[in-house]
Protein backbone atom coordinates (compact mmCIF):
# COMPACT_ATOMS: atom_id res chain seq x y z
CA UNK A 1 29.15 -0.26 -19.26
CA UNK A 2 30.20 -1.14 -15.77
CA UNK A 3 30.66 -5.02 -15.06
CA UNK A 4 28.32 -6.92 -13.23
CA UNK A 5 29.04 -8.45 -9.98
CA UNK A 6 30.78 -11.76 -10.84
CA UNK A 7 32.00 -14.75 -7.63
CA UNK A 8 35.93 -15.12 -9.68
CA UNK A 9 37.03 -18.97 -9.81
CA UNK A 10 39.07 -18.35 -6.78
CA UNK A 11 35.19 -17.40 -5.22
CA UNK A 12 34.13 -20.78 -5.99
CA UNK A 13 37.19 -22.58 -5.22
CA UNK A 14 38.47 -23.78 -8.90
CA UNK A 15 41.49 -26.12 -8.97
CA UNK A 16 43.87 -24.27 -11.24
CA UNK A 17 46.23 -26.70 -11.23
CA UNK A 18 43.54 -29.31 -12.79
CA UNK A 19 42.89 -27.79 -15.88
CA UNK A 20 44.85 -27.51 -19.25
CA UNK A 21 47.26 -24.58 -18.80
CA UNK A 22 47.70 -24.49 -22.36
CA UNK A 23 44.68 -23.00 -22.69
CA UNK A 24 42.86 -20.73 -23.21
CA UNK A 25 41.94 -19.83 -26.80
CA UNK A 26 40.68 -16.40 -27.73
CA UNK A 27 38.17 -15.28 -30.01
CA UNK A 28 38.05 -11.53 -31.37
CA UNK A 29 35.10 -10.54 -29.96
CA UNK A 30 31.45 -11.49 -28.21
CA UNK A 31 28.99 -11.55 -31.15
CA UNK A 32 26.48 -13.90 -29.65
CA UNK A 33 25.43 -15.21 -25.94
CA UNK A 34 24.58 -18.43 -26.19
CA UNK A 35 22.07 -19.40 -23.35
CA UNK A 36 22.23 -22.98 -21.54
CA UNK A 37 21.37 -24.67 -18.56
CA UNK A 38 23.47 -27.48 -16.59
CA UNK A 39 20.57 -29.92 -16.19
CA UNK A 40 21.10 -30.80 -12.76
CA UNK A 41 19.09 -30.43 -10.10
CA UNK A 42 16.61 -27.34 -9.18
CA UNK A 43 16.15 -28.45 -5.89
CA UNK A 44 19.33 -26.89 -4.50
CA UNK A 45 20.10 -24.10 -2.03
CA UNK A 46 21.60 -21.03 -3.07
CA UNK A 47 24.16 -21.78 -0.37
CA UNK A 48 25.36 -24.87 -2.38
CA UNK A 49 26.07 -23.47 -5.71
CA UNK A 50 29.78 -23.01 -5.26
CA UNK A 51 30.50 -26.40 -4.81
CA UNK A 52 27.78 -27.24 -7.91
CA UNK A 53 29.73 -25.17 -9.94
CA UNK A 54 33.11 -27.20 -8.62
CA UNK A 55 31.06 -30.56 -9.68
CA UNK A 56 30.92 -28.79 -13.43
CA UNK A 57 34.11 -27.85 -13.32
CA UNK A 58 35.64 -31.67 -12.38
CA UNK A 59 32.41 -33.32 -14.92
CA UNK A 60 34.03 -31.47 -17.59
CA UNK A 61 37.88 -31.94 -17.20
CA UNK A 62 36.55 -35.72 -17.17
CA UNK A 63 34.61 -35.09 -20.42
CA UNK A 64 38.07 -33.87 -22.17
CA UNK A 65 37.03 -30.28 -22.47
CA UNK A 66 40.13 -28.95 -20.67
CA UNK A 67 38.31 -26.48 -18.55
CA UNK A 68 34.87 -26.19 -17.81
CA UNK A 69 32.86 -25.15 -21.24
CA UNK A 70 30.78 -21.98 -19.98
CA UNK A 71 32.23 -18.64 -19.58
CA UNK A 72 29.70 -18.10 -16.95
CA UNK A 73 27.11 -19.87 -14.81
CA UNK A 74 24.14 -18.27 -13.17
CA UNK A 75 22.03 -19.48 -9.94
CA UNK A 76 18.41 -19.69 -9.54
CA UNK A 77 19.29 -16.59 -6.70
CA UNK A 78 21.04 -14.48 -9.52
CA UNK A 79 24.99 -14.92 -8.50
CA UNK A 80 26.88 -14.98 -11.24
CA UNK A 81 30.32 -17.32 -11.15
CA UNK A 82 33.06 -16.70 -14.07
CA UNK A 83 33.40 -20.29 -15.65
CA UNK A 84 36.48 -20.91 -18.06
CA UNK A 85 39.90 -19.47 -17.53
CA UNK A 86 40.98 -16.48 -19.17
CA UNK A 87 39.42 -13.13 -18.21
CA UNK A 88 35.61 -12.26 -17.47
CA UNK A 89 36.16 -9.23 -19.82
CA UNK A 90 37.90 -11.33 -22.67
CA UNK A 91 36.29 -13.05 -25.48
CA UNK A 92 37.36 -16.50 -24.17
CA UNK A 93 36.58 -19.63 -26.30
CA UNK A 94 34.41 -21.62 -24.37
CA UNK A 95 33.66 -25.21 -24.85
CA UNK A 96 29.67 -24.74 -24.65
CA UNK A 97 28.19 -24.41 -28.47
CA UNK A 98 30.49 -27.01 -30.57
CA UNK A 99 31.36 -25.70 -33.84
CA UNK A 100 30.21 -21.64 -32.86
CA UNK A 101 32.33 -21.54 -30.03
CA UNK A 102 34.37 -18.91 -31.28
CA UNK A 103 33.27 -15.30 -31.06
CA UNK A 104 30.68 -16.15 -29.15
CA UNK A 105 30.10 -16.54 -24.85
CA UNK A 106 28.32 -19.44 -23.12
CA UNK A 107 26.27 -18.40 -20.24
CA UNK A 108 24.43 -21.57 -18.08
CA UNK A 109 21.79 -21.25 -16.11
CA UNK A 110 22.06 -23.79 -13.06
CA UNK A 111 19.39 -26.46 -12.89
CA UNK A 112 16.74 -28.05 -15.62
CA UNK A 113 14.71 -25.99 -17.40
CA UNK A 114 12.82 -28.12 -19.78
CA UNK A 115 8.81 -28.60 -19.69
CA UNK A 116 7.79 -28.72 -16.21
CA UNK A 117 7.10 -32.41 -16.95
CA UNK A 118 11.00 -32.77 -18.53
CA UNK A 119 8.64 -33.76 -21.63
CA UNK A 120 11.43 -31.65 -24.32
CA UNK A 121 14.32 -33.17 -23.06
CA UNK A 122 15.80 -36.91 -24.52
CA UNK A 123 18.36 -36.60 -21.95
CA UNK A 124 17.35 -35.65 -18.68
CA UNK A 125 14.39 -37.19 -16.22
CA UNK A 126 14.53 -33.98 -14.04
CA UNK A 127 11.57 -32.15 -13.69
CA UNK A 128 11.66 -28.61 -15.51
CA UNK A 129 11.43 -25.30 -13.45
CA UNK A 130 10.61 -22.19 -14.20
CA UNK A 131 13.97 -19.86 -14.60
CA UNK A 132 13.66 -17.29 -11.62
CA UNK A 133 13.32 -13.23 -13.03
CA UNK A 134 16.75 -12.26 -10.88
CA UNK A 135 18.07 -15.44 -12.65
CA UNK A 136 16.82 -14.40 -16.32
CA UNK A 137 18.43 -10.69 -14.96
CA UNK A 138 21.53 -11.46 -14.46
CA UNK A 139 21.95 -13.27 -17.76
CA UNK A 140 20.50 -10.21 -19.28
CA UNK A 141 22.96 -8.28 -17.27
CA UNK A 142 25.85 -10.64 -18.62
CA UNK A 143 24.56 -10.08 -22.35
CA UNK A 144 24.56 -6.42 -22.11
CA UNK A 145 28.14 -6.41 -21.08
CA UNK A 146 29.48 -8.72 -23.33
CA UNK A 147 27.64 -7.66 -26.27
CA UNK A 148 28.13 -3.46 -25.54
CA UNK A 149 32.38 -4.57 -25.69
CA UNK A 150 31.62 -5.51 -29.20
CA UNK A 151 29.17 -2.35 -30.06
CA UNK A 152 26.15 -5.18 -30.71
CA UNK A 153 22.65 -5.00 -29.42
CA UNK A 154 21.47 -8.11 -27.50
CA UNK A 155 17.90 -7.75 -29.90
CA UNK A 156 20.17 -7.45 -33.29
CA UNK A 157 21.98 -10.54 -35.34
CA UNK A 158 25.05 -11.63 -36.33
CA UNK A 159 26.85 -13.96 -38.06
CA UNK A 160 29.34 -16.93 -36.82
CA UNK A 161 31.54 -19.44 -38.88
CA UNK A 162 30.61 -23.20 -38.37
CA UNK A 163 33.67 -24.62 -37.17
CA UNK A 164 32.92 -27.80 -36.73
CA UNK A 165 33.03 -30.39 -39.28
CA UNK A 166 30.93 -33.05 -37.82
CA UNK A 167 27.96 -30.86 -36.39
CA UNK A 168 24.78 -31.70 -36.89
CA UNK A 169 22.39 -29.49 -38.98
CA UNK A 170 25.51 -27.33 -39.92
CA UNK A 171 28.32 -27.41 -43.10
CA UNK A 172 31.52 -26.68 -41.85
CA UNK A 173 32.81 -23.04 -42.65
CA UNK A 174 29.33 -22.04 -43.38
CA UNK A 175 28.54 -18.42 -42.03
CA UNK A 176 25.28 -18.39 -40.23
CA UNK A 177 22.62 -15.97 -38.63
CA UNK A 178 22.00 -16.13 -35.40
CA UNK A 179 19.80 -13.69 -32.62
CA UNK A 180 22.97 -11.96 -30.38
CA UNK A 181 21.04 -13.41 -27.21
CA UNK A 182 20.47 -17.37 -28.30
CA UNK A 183 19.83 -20.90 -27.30
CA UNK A 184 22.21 -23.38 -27.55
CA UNK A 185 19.92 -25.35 -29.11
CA UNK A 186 20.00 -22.52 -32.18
CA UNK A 187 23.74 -23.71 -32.40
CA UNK A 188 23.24 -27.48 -31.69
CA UNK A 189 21.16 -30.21 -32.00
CA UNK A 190 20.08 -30.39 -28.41
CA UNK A 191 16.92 -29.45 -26.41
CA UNK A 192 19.37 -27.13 -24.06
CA UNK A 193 18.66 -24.51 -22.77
CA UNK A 194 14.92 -26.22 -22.01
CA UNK A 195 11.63 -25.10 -23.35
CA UNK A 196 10.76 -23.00 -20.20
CA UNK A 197 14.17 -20.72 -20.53
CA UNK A 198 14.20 -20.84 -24.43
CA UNK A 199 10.51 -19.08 -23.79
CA UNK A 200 12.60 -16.11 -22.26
CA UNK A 201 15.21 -15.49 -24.15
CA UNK A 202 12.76 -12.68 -25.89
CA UNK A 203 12.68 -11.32 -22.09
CA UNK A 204 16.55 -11.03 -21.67
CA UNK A 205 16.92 -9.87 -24.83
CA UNK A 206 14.49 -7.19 -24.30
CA UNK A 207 15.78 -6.39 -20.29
CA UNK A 208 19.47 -6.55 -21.68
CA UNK A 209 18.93 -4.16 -24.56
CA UNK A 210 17.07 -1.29 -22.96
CA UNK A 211 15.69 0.72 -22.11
CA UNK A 212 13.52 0.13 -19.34
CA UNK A 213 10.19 -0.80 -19.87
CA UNK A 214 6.90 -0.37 -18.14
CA UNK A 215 8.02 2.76 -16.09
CA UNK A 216 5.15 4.00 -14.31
CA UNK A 217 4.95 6.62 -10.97
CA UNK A 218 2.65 4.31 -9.06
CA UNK A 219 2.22 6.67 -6.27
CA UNK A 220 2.84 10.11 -4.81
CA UNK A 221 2.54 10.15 -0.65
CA UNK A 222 2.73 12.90 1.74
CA UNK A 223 3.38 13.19 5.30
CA UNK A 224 0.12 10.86 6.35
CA UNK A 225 0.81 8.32 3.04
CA UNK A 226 -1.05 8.47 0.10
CA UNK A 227 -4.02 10.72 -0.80
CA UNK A 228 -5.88 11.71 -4.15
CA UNK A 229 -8.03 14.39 -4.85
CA UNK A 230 -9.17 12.94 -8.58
CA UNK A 231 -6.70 12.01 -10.46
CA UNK A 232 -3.92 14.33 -8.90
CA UNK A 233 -2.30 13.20 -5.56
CA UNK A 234 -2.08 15.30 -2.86
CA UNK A 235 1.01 15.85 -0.37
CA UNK A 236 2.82 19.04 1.94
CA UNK A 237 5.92 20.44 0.64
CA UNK A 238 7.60 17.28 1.47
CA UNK A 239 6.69 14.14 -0.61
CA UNK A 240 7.98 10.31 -1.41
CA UNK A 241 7.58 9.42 -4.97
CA UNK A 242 7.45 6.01 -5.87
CA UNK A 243 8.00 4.21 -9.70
CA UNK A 244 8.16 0.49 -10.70
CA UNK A 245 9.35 -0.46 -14.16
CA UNK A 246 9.31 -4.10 -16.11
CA UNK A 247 12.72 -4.05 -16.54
CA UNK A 248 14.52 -5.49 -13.22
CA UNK A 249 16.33 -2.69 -11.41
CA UNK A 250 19.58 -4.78 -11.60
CA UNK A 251 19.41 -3.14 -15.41
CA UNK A 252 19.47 0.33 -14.31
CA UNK A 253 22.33 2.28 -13.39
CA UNK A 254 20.62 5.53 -12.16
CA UNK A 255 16.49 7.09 -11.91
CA UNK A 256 16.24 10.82 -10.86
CA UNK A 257 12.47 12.59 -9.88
CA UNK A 258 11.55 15.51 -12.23
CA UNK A 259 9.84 18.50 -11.22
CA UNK A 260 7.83 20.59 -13.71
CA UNK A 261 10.90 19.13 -15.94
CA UNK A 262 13.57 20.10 -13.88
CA UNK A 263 15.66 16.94 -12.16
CA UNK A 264 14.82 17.29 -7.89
CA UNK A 265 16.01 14.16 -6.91
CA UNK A 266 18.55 11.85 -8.26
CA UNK A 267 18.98 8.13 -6.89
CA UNK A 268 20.74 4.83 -8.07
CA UNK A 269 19.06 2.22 -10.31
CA UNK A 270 17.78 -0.02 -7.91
CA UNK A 271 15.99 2.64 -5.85
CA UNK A 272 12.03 2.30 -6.42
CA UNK A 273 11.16 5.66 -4.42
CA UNK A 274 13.18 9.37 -3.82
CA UNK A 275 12.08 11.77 -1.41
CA UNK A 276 11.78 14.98 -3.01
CA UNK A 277 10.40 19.36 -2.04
CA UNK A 278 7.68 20.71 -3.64
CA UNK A 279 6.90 24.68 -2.88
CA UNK A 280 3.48 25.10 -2.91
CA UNK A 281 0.40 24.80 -5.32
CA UNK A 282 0.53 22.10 -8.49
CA UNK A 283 3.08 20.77 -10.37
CA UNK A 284 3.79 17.61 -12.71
CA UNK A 285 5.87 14.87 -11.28
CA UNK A 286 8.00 12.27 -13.64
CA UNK A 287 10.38 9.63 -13.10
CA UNK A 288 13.60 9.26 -15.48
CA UNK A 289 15.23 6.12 -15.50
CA UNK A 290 18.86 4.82 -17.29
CA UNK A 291 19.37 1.61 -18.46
CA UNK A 292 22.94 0.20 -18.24
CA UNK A 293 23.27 0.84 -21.84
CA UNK A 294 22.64 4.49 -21.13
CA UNK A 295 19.13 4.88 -22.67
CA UNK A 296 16.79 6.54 -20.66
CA UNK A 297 12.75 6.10 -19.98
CA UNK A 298 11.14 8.79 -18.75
CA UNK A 299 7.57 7.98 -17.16
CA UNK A 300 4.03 9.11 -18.16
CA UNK A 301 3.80 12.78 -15.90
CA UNK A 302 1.63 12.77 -12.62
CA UNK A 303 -0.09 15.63 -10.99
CA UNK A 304 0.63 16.33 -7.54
CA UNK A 305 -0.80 19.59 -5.32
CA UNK A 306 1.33 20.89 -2.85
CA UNK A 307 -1.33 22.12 0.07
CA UNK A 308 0.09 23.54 2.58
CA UNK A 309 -3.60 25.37 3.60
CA UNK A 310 -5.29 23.93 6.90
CA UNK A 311 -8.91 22.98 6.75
CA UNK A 312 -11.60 24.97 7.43
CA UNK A 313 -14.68 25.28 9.58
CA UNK A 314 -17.32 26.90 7.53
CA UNK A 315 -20.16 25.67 10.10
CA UNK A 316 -18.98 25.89 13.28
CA UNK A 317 -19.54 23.38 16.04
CA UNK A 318 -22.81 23.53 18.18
CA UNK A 319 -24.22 21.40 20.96
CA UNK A 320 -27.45 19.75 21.78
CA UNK A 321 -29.10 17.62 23.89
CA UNK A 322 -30.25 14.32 22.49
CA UNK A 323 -32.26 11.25 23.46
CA UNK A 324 -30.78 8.24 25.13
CA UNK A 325 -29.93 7.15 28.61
CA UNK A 326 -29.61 9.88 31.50
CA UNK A 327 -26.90 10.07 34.15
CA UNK A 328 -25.05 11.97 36.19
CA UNK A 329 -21.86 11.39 34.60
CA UNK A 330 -23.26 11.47 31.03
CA UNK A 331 -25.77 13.19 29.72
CA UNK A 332 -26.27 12.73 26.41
CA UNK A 333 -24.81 15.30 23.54
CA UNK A 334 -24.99 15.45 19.94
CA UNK A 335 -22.19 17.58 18.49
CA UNK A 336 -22.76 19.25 14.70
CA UNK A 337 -20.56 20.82 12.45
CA UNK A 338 -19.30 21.41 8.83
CA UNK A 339 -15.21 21.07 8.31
CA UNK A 340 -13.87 21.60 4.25
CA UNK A 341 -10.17 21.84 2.59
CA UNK A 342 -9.52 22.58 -0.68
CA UNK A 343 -8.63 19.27 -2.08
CA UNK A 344 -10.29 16.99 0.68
CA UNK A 345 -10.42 15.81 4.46
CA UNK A 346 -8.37 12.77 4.90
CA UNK A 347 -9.98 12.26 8.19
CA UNK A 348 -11.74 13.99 11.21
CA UNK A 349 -11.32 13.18 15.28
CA UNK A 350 -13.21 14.35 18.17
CA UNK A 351 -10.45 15.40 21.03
CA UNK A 352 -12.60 16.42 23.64
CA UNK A 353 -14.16 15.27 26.66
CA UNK A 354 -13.55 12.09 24.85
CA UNK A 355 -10.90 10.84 22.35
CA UNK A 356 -12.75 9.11 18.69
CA UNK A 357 -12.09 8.78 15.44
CA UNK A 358 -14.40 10.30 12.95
CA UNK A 359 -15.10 9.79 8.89
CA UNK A 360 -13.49 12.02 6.79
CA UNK A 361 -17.41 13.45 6.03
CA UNK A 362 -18.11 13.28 9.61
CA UNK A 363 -20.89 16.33 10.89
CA UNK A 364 -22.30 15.33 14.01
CA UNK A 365 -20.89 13.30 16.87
CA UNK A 366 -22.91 11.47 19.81
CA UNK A 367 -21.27 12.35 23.26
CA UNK A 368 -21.86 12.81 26.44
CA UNK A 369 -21.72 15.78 29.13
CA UNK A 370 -20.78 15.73 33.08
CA UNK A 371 -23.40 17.27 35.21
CA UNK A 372 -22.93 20.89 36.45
CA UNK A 373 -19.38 20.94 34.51
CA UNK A 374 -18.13 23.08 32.11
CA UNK A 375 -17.47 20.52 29.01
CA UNK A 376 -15.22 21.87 25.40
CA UNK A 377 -16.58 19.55 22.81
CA UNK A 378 -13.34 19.69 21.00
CA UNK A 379 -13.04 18.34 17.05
CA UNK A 380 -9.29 18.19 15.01
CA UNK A 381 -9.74 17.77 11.07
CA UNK A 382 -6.99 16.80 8.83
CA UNK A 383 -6.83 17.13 5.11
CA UNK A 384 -5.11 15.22 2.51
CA UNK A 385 -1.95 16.63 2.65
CA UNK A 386 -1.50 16.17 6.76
CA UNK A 387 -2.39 19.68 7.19
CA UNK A 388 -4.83 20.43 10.33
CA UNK A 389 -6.88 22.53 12.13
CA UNK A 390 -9.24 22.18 15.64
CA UNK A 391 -12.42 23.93 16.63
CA UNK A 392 -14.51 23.53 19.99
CA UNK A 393 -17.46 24.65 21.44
CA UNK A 394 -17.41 24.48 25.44
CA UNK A 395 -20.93 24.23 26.89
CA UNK A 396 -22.44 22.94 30.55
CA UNK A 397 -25.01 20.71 31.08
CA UNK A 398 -27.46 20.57 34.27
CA UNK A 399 -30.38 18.54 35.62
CA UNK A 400 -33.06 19.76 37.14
CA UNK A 401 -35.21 17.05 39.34
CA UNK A 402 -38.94 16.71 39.32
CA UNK A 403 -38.39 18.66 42.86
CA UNK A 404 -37.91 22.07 40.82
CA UNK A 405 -41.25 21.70 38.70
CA UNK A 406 -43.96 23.51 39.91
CA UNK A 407 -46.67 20.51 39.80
CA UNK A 408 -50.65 20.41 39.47
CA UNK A 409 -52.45 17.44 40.60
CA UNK A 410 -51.57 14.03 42.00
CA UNK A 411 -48.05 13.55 41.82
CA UNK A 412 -46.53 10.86 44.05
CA UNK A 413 -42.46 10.05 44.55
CA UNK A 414 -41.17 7.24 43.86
CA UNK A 415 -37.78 6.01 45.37
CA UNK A 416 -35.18 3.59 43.76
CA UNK A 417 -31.30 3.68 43.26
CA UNK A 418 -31.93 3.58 39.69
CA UNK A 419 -33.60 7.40 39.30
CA UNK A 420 -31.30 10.46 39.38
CA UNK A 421 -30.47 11.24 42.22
CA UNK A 422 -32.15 8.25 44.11
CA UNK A 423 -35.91 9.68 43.19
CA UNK A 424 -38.56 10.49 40.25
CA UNK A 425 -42.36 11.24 40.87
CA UNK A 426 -44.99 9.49 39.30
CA UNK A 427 -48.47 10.27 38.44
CA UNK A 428 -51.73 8.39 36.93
CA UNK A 429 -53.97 11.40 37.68
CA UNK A 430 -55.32 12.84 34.04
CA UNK A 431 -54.17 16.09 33.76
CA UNK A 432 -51.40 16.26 36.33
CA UNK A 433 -49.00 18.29 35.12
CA UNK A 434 -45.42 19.55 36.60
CA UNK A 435 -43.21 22.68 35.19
CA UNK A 436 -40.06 23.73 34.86
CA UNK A 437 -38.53 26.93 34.16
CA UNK A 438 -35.29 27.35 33.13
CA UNK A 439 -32.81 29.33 30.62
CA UNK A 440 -30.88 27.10 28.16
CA UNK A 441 -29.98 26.27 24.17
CA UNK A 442 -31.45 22.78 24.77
CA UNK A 443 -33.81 20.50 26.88
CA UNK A 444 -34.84 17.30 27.14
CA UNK A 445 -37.35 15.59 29.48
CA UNK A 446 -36.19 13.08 31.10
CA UNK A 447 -39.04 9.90 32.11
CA UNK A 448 -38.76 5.81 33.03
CA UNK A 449 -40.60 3.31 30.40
CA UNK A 450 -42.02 0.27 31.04
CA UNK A 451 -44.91 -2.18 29.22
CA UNK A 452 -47.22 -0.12 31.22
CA UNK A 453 -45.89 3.34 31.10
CA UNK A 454 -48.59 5.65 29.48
CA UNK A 455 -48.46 8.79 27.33
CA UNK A 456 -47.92 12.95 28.65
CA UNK A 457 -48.31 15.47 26.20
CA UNK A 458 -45.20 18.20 26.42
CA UNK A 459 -45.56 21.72 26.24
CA UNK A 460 -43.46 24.39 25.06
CA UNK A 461 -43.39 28.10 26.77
CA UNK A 462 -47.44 27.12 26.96
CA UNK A 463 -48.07 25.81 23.08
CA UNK A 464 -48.13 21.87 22.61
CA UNK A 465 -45.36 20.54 21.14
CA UNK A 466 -45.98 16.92 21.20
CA UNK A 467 -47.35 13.63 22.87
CA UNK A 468 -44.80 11.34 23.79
CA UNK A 469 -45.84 7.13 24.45
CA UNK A 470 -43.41 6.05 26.97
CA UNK A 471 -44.30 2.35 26.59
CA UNK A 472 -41.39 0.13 26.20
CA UNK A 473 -40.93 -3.85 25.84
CA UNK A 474 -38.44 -3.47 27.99
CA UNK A 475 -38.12 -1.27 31.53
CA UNK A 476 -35.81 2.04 30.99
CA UNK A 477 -35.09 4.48 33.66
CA UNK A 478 -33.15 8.09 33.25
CA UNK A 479 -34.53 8.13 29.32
CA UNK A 480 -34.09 11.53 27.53
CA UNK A 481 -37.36 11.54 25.70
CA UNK A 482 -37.75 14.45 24.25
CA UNK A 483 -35.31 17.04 22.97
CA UNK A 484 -35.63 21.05 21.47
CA UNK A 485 -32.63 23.34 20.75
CA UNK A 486 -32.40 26.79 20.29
CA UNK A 487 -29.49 28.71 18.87
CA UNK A 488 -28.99 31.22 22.40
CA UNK A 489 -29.65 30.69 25.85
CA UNK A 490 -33.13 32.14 26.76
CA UNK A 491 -35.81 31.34 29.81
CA UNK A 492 -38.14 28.85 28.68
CA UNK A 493 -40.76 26.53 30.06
CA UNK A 494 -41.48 22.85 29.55
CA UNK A 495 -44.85 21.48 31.00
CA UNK A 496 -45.78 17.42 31.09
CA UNK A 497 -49.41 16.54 31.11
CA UNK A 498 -50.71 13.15 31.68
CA UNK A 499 -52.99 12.30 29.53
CA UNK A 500 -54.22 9.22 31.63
CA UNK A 501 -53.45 6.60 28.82
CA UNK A 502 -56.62 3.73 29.16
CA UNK A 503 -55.16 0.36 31.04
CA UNK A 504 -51.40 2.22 31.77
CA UNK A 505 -51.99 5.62 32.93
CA UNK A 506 -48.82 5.94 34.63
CA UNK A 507 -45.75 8.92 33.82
CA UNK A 508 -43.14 8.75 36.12
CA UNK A 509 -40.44 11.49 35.30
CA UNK A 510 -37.12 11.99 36.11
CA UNK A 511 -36.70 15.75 35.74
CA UNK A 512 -35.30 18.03 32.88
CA UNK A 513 -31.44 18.24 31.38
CA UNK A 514 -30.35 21.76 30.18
CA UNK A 515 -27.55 22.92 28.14
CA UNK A 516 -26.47 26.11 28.19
């Protein structure tokens, strides 16, 4: 097993000319990590652990202990600083665990880590913190090493030789049992390392054993990001698979992507996504992952669908006049349709004569035509896997005036800026009519409402169709009224009759649009 990344005593600036040269002692192997903290401060930056470590180091050579008593000292940011003289790789006697020093390796985490209230501690009034996860991973890290020299598990026991004669709780040359991964306070009479890190030792023990827990594919995106049809996600022949696991990455020393069982993609532990090829149609996705001890987790199998098949149009796009305000500029257009794919439209746009996005179950769109101009209602539809595909229908809309109808009765016109093209004629005459003929897919009649607008009934190529109230609250001019769509461009006519409404007999009309 490879060693972890380790800041050497010349890293953190250790005297060597301070300590006891005649030392150190060696054991004959690691058999158990014993788990501390310093209880000093939590408060500090990560920036200013070198020189806490010095402050150890100098504490301790007061203290008598020669060196200082860890092998190793982690920060709160996960750096990990050899502590006593002799070797990282070594089974160094520390000064750490009194009588069980022997055999065994001292790891402290920097800062307090009793109750968050410092309620387990006799010795310290520093408030307890919670141990950080990369700190609790690189101790894990530490244990895995250490312990793998010596063939151990960190989740196993062993058994170490009191060697001290005046510890507390322990007879001299006793052999006891004791987790690999421990507290110090399993060794000692001492609240070290803190109730809040003592709570994890069962997570390092776990993260430095292996293998990786909780490895799960937690997503599958395409070209556009993520998409699911069901349960299966949905992607092009190119796709990003992405994994998380329990077990910090730091633990891992390599994940590869499997395809339909085969191994696609290979990256290092600490990756959380691989980009990997798919050739078309379905397949089952999985994510391998080593541990450092070389156990492997392989994840729960995902289905993904490689579409590489554009949408489709099975209705294809049609235009029709609708109702809402006229002008010359923008006559108003309702666009219809019916796109599909396979596994699902991820979203729809119009393109043209305007630019909007659409829902993904988008089939109509309200527009708007220039006058006497040839307009391509243009729509682009994407699916799920970033696949696309367009359709248009081009159409052009005109206006006839009230000057084209051929009128009966009273009809008088009416002048204002705010009528098409600067006039409309108005009638109160019952039975006034005016008619247009034209040859279109769609009309509508245009008219101006007001509170005392009245009603015209509209015919159709001579049969009634409908009567139509133009009162409004409010004063509209240029208002498409009335709308009919056929599926080809034939001659029609459309004939307004005023009906001579009691108290507000008035229709004043605008003219006709036509699509054709």
């Amino acid at each position: 097993m490879p060693a972890p990344a380790v800041v050497t005593r010349a890293g953190w600036g250790a005297d060597e000319c301070a300590r006891d040269t005649g030392y150190p002692d060696y054991g004959r192997t690691v058999k158990v990590v014993f788990v501390h903290h310093t209880d000093t401060t939590n408060t500090y930056s990560c920036s200013d652990s070198t020189a806490i470590v010095r402050s150890l180091y100098a504490l301790h050579l007061h203290q008598g202990w020669r060196d200082i008593g860890y092998n190793f000292l982690v920060d709160k940011c996960g750096t990990i600083f050899e502590g006593r003289f002799g070797g990282t790789a070594l089974p160094v006697v520390g000064a750490q665990t009194y009588g069980f020093n022997t055999d065994s390796m001292g790891i402290a985490a920097i800062g307090t880590y009793t109750d968050l209230s410092g309620g387990d501690s006799t010795s310290s009034t520093i408030p307890g913190a919670m141990p950080t996860k990369a700190m609790l991973t690189s101790i894990a890290r530490l244990a895995a090493w250490k312990l793998n020299m010596s063939g151990i598990s960190p989740t196993a026991t062993s058994t170490l030789t009191e060697g001290a004669k005046d510890s507390y709780g322990f007879t001299y040359g006793q052999s006891y049992t004791l987790n690999t991964v421990s507290g110090h306070r399993n060794g000692f009479a001492t609240d070290c390392p803190g109730n809040q890190l003592y709570g994890k030792l069962a997570d390092i023990r776990s993260y430095a054993a292996g293998p990786a827990t909780g490895l799960t594919v937690t997503g599958v995106d395409g070209p556009s990001g993520p998409a699911k049809a069901g349960t299966a996600y949905v992607t092009g022949t190119r796709a990003t698979v992405r994994w998380s696991t329990a077990t910090p990455a730091a633990l891992l020393s390599a994940a590869e992507v499997l395809v339909d069982g085969t191994t696609v993609a290979k990256t290092p532990g600490s990756a959380s996504s691989a980009a990997i090829t798919l050739t078309a149609g379905r397949h089952t996705v999985q994510v391998r992952v080593t541990h450092v001890s070389g156990k492997t987790t392989t994840s729960t199998a995902v289905t993904v669908i490689a579409d590489t098949t554009r949408p489709t149009y099975p209705t294809a796009p049609s235009a029709a006049l609708r109702t809402g305000t006229v002008n010359t500029t923008g006559i108003p257009v309702t666009v219809t349709w019916k796109a599909a794919d396979d596994n699902g439209l991820r979203a729809q746009a119009a393109t043209s004569p305007t630019a909007a996005a659409l829902t993904s179950s988008a089939t109509s769109w309200s527009t708007t035509a220039k006058a006497g101009v040839s307009t391509q209602f243009a729509l682009k539809a994407t699916d799920l896997a970033g696949n696309t595909a367009t359709a248009s229908v081009t159409r052009t809309a005109t206006l006839l005036q009230e000057s084209a109808a051929k009128a009966t009765g009273s009809w008088s016109k009416r002048s204002s800026t705010s009528y098409l093209g600067g006039y409309s004629s108005s009638s109160s005459t019952a039975g006034a009519s005016l008619t247009w003929t034209f040859k279109g897919r769609s009309v509508a009649w245009i008219a101006s409402r007001a509170s005392t607008s009245g009603q015209a009934k509209v015919y159709l190529d001579g049969v009634y169709q409908a009567t139509v109230d133009l009162k409004s609250a409010t004063t509209l001019f240029r208002q498409a009224i009335w709308t009919k769509t056929w599926n080809s461009a034939v001659q029609h006519t459309v004939k307004i009759v005023v009906v001579g409404t009691s108290g507000r007999p008035t229709v004043t009309t605008d003219g006709i649009a036509v699509l054709n």
